[in-house]
N, C-alpha and C. Protein backbone atom coordinates (compact mmCIF):
# COMPACT_ATOMS: atom_id res chain seq x y z
N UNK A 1 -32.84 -17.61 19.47
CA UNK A 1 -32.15 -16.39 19.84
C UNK A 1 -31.33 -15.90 18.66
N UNK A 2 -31.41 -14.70 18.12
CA UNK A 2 -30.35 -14.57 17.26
C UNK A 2 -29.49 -13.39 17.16
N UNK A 3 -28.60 -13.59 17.12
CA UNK A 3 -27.04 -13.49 17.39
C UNK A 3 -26.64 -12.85 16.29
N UNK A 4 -26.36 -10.89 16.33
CA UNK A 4 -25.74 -10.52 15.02
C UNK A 4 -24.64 -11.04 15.29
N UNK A 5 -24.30 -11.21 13.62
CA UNK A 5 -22.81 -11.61 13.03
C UNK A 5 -22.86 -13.25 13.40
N UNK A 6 -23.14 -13.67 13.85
CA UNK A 6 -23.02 -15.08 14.46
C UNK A 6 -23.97 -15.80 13.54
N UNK A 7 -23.37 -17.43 12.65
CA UNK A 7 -24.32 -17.93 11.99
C UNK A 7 -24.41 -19.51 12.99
N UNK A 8 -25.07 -19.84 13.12
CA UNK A 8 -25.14 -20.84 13.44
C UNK A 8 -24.87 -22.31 12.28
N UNK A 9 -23.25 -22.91 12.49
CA UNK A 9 -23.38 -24.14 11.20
C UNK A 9 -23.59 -25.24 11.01
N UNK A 10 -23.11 -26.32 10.56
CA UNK A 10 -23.48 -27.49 10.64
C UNK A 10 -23.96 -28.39 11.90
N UNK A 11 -22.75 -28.17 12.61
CA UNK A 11 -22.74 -28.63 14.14
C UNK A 11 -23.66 -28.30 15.29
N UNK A 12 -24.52 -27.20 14.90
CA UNK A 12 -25.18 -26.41 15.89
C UNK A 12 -24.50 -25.66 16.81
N UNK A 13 -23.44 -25.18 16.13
CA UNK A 13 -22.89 -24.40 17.09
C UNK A 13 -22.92 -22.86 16.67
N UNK A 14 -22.77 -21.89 17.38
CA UNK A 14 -22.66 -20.54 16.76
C UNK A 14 -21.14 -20.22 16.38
N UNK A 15 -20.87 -19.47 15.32
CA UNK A 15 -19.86 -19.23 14.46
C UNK A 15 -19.72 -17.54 14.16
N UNK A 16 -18.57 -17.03 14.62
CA UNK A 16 -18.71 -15.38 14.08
C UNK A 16 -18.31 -15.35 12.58
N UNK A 17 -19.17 -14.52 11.95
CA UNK A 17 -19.05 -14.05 10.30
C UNK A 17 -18.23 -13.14 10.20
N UNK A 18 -16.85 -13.43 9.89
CA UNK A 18 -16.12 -12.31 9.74
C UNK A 18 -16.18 -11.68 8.88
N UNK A 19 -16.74 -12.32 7.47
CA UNK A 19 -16.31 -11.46 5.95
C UNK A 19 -17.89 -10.20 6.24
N UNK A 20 -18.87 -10.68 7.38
CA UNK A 20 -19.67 -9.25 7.45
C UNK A 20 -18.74 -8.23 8.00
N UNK A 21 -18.29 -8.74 9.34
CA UNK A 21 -17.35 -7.62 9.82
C UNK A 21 -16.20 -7.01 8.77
N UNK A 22 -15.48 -7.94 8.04
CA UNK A 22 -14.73 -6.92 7.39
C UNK A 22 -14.89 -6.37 6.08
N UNK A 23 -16.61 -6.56 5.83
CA UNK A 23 -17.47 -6.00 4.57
C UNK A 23 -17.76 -4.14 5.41
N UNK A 24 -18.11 -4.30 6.71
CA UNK A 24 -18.33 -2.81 7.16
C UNK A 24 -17.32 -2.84 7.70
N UNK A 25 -16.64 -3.27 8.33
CA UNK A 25 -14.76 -2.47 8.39
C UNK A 25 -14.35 -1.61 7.52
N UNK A 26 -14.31 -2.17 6.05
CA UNK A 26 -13.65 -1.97 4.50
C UNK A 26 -15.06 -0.33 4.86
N UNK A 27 -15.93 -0.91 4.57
CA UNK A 27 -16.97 0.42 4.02
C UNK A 27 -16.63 1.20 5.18
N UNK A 28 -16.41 1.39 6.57
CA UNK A 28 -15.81 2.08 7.95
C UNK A 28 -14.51 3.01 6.90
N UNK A 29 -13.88 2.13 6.83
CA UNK A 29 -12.16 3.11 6.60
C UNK A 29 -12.24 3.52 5.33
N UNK A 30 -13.62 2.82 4.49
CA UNK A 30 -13.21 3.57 3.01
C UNK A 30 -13.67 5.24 3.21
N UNK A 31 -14.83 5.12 3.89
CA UNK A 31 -15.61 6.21 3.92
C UNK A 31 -14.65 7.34 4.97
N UNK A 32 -13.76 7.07 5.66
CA UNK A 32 -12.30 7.49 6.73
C UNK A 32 -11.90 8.39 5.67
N UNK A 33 -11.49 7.44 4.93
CA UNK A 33 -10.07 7.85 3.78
C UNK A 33 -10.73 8.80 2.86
N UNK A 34 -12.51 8.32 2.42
CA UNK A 34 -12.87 9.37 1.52
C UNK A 34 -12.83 10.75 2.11
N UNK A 35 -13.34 10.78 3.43
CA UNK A 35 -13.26 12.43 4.08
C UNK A 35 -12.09 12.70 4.14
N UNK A 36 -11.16 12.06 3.85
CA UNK A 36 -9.54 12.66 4.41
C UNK A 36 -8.98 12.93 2.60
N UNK A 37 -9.84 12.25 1.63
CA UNK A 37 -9.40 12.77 0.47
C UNK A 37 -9.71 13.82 0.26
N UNK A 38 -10.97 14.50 0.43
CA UNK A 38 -12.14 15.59 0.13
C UNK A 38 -11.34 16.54 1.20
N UNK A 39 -10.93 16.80 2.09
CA UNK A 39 -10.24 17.27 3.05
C UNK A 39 -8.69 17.58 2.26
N UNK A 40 -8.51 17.06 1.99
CA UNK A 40 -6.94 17.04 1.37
C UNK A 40 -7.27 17.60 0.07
N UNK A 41 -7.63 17.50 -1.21
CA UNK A 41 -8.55 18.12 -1.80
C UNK A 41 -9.06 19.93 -1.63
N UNK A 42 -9.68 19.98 -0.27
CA UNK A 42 -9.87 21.32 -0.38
C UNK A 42 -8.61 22.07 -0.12
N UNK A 43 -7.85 21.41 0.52
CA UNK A 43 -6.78 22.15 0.90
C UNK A 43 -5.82 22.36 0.14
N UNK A 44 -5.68 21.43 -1.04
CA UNK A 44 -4.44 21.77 -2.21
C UNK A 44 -5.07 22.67 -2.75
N UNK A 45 -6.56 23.20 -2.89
CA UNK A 45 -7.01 24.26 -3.25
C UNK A 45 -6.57 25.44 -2.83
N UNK A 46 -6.59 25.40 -1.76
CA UNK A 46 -6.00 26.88 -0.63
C UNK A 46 -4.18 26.93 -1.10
N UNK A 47 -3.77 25.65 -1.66
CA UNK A 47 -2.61 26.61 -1.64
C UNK A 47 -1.98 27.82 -2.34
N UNK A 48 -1.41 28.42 -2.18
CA UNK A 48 -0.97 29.87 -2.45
C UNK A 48 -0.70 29.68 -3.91
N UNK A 49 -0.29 30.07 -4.86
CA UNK A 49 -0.36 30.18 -6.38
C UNK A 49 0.71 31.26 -6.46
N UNK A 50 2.00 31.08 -7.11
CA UNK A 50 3.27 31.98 -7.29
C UNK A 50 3.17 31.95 -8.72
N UNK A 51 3.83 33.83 -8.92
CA UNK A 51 3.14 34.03 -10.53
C UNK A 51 4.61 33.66 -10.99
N UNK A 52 4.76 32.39 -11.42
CA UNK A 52 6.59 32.08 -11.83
C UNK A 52 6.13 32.77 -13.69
N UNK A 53 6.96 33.19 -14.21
CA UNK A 53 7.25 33.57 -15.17
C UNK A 53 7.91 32.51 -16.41
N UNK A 54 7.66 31.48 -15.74
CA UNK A 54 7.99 30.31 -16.75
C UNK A 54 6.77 29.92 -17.24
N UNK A 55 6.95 29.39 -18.34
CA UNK A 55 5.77 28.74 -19.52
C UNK A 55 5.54 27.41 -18.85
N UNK A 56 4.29 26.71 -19.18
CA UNK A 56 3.93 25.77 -18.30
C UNK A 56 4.38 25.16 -16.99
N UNK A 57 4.50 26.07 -16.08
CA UNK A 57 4.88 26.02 -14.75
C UNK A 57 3.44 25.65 -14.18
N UNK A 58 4.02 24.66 -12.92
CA UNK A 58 2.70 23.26 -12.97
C UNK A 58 2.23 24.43 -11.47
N UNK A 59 1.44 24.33 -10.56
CA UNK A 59 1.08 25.12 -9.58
C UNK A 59 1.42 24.10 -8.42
N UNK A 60 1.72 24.87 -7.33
CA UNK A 60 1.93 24.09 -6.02
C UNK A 60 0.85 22.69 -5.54
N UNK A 61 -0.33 22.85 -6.49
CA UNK A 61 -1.59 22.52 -5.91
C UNK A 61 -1.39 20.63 -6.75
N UNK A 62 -0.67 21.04 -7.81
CA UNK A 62 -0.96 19.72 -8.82
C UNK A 62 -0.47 18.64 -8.43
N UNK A 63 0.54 18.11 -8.06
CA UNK A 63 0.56 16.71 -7.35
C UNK A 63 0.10 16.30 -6.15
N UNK A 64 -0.69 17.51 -5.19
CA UNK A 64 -1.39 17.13 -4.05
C UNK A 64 -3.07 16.78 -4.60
N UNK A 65 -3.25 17.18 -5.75
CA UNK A 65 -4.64 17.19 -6.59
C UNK A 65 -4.71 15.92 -7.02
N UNK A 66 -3.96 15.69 -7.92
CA UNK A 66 -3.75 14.06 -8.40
C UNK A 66 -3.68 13.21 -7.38
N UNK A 67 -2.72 13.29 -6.23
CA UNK A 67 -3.21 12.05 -5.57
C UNK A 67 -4.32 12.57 -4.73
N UNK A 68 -4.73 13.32 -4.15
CA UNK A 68 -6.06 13.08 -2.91
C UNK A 68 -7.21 12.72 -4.14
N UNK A 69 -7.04 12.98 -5.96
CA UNK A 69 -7.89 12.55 -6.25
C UNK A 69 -8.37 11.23 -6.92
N UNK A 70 -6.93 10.67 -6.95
CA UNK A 70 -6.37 8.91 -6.59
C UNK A 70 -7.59 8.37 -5.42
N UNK A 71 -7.00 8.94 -4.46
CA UNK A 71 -7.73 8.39 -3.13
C UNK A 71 -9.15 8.66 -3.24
N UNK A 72 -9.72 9.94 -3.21
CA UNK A 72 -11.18 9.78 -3.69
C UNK A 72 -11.60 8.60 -4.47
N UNK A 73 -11.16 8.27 -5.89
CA UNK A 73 -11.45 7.47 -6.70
C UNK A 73 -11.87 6.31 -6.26
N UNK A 74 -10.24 5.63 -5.75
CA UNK A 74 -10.10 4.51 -4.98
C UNK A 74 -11.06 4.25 -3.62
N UNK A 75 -11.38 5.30 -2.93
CA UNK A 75 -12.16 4.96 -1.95
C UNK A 75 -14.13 4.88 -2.09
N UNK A 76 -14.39 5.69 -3.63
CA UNK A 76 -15.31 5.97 -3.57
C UNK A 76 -15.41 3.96 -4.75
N UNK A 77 -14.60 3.78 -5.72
CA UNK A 77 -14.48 2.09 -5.86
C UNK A 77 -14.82 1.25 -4.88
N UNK A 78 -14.08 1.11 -3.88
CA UNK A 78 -13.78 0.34 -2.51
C UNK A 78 -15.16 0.48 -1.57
N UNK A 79 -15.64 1.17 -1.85
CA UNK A 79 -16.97 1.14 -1.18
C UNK A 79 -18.49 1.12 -1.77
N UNK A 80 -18.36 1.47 -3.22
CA UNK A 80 -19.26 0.62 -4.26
C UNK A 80 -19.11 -0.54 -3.98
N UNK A 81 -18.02 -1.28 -4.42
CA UNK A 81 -17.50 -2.77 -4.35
C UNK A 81 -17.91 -3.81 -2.91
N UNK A 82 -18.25 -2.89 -1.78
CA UNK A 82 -18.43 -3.60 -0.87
C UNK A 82 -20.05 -3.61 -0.17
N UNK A 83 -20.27 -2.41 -0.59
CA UNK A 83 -22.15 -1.94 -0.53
C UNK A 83 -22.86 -3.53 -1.34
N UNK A 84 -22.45 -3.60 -2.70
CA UNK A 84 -22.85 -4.40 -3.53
C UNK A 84 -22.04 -5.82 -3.44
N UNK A 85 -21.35 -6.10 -2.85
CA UNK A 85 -20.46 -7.18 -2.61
C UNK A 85 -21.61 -8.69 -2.13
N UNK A 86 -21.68 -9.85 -2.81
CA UNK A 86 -22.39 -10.70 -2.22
C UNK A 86 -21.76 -11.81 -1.22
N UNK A 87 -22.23 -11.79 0.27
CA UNK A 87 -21.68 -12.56 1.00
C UNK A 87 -21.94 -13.94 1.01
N UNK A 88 -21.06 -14.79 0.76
CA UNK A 88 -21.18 -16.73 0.30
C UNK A 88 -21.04 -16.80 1.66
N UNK A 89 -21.18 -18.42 1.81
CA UNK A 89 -21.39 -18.74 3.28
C UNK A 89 -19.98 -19.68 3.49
N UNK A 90 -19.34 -19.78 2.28
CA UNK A 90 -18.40 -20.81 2.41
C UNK A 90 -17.14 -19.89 2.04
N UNK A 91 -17.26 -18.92 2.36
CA UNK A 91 -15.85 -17.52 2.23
C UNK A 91 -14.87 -17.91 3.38
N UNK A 92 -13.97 -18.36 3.31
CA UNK A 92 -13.20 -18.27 4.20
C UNK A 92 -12.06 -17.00 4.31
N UNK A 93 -11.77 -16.61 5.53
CA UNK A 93 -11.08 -15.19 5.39
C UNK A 93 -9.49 -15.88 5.90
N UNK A 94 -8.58 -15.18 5.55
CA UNK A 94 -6.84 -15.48 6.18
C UNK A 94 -6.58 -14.02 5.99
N UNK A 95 -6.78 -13.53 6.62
CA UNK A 95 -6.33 -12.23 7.12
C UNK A 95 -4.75 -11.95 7.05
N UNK A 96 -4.06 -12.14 8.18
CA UNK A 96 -2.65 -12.75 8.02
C UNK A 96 -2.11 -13.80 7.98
N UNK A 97 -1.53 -14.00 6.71
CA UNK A 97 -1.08 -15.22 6.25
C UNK A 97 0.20 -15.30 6.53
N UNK A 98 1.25 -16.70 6.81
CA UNK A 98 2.47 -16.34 6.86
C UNK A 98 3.77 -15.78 5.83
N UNK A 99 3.56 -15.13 4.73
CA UNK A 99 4.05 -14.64 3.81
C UNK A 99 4.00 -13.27 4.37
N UNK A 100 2.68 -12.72 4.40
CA UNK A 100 2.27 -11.36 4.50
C UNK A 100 3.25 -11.08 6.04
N UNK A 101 3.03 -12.11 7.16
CA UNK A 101 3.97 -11.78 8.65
C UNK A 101 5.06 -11.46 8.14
N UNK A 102 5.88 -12.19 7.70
CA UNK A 102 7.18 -12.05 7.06
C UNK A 102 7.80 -10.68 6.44
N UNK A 103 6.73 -10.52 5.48
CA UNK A 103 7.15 -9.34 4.55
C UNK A 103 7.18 -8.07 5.51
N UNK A 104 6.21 -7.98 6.36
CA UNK A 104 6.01 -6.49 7.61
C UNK A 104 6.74 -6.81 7.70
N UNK A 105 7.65 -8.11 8.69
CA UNK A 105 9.02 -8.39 9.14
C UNK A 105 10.05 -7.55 8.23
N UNK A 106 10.26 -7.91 7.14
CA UNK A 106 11.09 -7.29 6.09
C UNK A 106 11.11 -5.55 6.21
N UNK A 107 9.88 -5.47 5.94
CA UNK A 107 9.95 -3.90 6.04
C UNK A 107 10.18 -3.32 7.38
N UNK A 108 10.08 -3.99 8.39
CA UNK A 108 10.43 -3.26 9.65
C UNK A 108 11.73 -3.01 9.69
N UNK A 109 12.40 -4.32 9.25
CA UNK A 109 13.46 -4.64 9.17
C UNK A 109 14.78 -3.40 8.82
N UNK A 110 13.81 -3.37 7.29
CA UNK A 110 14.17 -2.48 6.72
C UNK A 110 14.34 -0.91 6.44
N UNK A 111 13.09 -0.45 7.68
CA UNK A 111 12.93 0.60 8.16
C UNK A 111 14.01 0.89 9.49
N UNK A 112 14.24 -0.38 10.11
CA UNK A 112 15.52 -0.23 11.29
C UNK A 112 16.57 -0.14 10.82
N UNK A 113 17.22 -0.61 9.52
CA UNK A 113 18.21 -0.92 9.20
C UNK A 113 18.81 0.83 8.37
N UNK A 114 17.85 1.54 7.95
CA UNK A 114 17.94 2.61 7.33
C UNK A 114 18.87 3.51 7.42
N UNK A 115 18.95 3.75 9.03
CA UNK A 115 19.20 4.79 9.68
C UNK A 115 20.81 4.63 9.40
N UNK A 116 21.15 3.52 9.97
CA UNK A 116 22.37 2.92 10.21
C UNK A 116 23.36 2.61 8.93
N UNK A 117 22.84 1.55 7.84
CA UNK A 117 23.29 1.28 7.00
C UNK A 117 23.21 2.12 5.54
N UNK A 118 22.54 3.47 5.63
CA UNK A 118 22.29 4.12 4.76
C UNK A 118 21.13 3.59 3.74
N UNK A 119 20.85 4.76 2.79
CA UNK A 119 19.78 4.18 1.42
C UNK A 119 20.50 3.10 1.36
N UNK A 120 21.49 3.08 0.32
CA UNK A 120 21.92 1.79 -0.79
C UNK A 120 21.96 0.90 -0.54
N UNK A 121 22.71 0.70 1.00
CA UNK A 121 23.27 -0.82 0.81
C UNK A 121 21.50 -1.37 1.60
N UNK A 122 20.91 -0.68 2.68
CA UNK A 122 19.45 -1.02 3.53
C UNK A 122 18.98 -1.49 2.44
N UNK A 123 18.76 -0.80 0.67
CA UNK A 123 17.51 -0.93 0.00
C UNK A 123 18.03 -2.25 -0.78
N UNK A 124 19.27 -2.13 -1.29
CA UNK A 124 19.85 -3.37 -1.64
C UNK A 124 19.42 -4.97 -0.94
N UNK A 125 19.79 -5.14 0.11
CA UNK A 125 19.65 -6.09 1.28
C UNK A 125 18.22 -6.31 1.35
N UNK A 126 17.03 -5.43 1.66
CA UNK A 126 15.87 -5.52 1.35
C UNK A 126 15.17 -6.18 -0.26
N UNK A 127 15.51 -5.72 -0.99
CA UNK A 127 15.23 -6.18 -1.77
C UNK A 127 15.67 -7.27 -2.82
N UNK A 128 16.97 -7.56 -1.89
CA UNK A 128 17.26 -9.17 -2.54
C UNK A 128 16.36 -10.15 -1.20
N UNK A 129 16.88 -9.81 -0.01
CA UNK A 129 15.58 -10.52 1.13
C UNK A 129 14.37 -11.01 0.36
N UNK A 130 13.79 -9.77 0.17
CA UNK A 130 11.91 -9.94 -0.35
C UNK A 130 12.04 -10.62 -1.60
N UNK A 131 12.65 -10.28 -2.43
CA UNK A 131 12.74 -11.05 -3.83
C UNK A 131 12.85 -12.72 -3.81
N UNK A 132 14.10 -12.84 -2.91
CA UNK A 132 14.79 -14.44 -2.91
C UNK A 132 13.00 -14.61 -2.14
N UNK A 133 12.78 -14.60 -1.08
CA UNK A 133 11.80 -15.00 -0.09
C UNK A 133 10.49 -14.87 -0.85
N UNK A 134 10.05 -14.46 -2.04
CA UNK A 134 8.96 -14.23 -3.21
C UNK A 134 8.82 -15.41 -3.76
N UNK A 135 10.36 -14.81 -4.46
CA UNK A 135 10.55 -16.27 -5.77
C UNK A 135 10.29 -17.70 -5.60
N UNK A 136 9.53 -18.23 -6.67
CA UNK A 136 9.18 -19.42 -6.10
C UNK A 136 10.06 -20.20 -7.28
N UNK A 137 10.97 -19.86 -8.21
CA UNK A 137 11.82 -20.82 -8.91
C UNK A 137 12.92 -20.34 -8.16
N UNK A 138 13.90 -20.95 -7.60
CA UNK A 138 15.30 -20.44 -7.21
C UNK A 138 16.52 -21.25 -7.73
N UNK A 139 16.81 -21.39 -9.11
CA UNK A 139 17.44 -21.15 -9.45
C UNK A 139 19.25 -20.53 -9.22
N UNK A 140 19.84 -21.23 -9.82
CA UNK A 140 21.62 -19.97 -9.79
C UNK A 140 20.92 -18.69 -11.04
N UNK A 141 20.81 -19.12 -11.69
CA UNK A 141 20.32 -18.34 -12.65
C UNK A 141 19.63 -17.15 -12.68
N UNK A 142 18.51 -17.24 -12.06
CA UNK A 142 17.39 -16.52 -11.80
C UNK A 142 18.11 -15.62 -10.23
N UNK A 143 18.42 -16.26 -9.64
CA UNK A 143 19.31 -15.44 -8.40
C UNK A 143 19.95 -14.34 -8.81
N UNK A 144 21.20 -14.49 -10.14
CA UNK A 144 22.16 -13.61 -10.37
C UNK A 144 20.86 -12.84 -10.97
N UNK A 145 20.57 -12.83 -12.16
CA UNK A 145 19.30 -12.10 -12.52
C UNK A 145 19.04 -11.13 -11.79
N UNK A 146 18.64 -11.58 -10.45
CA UNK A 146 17.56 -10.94 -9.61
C UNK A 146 18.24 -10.07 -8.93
N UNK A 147 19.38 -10.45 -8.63
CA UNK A 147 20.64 -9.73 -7.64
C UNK A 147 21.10 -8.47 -8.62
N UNK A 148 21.39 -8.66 -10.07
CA UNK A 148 21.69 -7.90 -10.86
C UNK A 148 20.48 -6.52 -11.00
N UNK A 149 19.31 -6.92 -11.28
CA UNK A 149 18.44 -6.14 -11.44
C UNK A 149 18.07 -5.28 -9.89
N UNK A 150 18.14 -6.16 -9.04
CA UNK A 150 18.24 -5.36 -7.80
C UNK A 150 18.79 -3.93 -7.36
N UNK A 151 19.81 -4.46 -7.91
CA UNK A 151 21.55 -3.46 -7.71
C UNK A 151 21.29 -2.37 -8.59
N UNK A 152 20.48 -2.56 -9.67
CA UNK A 152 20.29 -1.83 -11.18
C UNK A 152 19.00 -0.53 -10.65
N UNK A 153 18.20 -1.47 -9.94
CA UNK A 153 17.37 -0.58 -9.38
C UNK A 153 17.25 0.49 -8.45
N UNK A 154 18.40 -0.36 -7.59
CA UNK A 154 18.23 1.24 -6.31
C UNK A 154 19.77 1.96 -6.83
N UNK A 155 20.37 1.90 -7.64
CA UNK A 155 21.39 2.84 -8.35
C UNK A 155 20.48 3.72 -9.05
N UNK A 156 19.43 3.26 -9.65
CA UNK A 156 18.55 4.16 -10.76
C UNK A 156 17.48 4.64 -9.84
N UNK A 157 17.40 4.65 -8.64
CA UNK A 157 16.49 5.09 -7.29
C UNK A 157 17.48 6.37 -7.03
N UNK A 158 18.70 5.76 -6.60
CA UNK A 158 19.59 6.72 -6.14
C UNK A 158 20.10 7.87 -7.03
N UNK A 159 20.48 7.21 -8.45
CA UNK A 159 20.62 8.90 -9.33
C UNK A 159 19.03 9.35 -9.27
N UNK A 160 18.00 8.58 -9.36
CA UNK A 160 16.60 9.83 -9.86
C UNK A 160 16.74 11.39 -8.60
N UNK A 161 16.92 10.46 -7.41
CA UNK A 161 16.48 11.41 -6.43
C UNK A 161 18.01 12.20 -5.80
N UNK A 162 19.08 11.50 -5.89
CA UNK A 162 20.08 12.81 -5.68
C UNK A 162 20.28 13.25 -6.75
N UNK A 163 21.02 13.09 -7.57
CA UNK A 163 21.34 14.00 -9.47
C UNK A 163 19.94 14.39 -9.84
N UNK A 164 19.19 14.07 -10.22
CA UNK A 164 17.68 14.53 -10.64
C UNK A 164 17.01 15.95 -9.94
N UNK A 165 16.71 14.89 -8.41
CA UNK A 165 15.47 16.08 -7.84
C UNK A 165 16.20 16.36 -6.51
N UNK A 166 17.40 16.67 -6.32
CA UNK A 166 18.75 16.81 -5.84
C UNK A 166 18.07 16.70 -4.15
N UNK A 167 17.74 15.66 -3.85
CA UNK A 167 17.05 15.05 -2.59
C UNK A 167 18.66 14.20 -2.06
N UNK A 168 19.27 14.85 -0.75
CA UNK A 168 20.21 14.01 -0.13
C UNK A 168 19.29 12.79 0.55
N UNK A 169 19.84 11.51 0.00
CA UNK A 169 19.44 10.08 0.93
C UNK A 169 20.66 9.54 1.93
């Protein structure tokens, strides 16, 4: 009898093949994302065009162009890569690993914490969390380091986007 996706292994028992399923999963959502690039794409086309009177003034259209054509790229990669991809029999898949649980944890975290505790101190707290919980030397040393550069970072987050591109956070 035979059983898509199902290999039968050592034991005689039947076994589901996941790395087929998530070989056409991957080719499923790449080919998603490619229509939603090509889609996104035509539409930075349609946008309106203002005759600004400044010298190299970029058009409404140009950073929605660059990335939907990121995503094209990437999706039209991502699905070469998996058309041609050779399936081993000894692939084992870990889908979610306990690092990866964690880190969503973090970012949820960090997405709840937003509202309440503001940018600085939420992005601060987040990113000494994920860092310490990364690092695999821990150190006094490497801590202050990390804590320092932390602090360094979402200050230089926080002037780009309020003083810069005068975005209230």
């Amino acid at each position: 009898m035979f059983l898509p996706y199902k290999i039968k292994n050592y034991a005689g028992e039947y076994k589901i093949k996941e790395d087929i399923i998530l070989k056409k999963l991957t080719i499923f959502l790449g080919t998603i994302f490619l229509l939603v690039s090509i889609l996104g794409i035509y539409l930075s086309l349609k946008l309106p065009n203002f005759n600004n009177a400044v010298m190299f003034s970029m058009k409404p259209s140009f950073y929605p162009m660059i990335i939907f054509s990121l995503l094209f790229l990437s999706c039209i990669t991502l699905i070469i890569k998996n058309l041609f991809a050779n399936i081993s029999e000894e692939s084992k898949l870990h889908l979610i690993n306990k690092d990866m649980r964690i880190m969503f944890g973090l970012y949820f975290l960090y997405i709840l914490m937003l509202p309440f505790l503001q940018f600085i101190i939420s992005t601060i707290i987040f990113f000494m969390l994920s860092t310490f919980y990364l690092m695999k030397d821990r150190t006094k040393y490497n801590s202050i380091i990390l804590s320092i550069v932390n602090i360094i970072c979402t200050a230089a987050l926080y002037f780009l986007f309020v003083k810069l591109f005068n975005v209230p956070l």
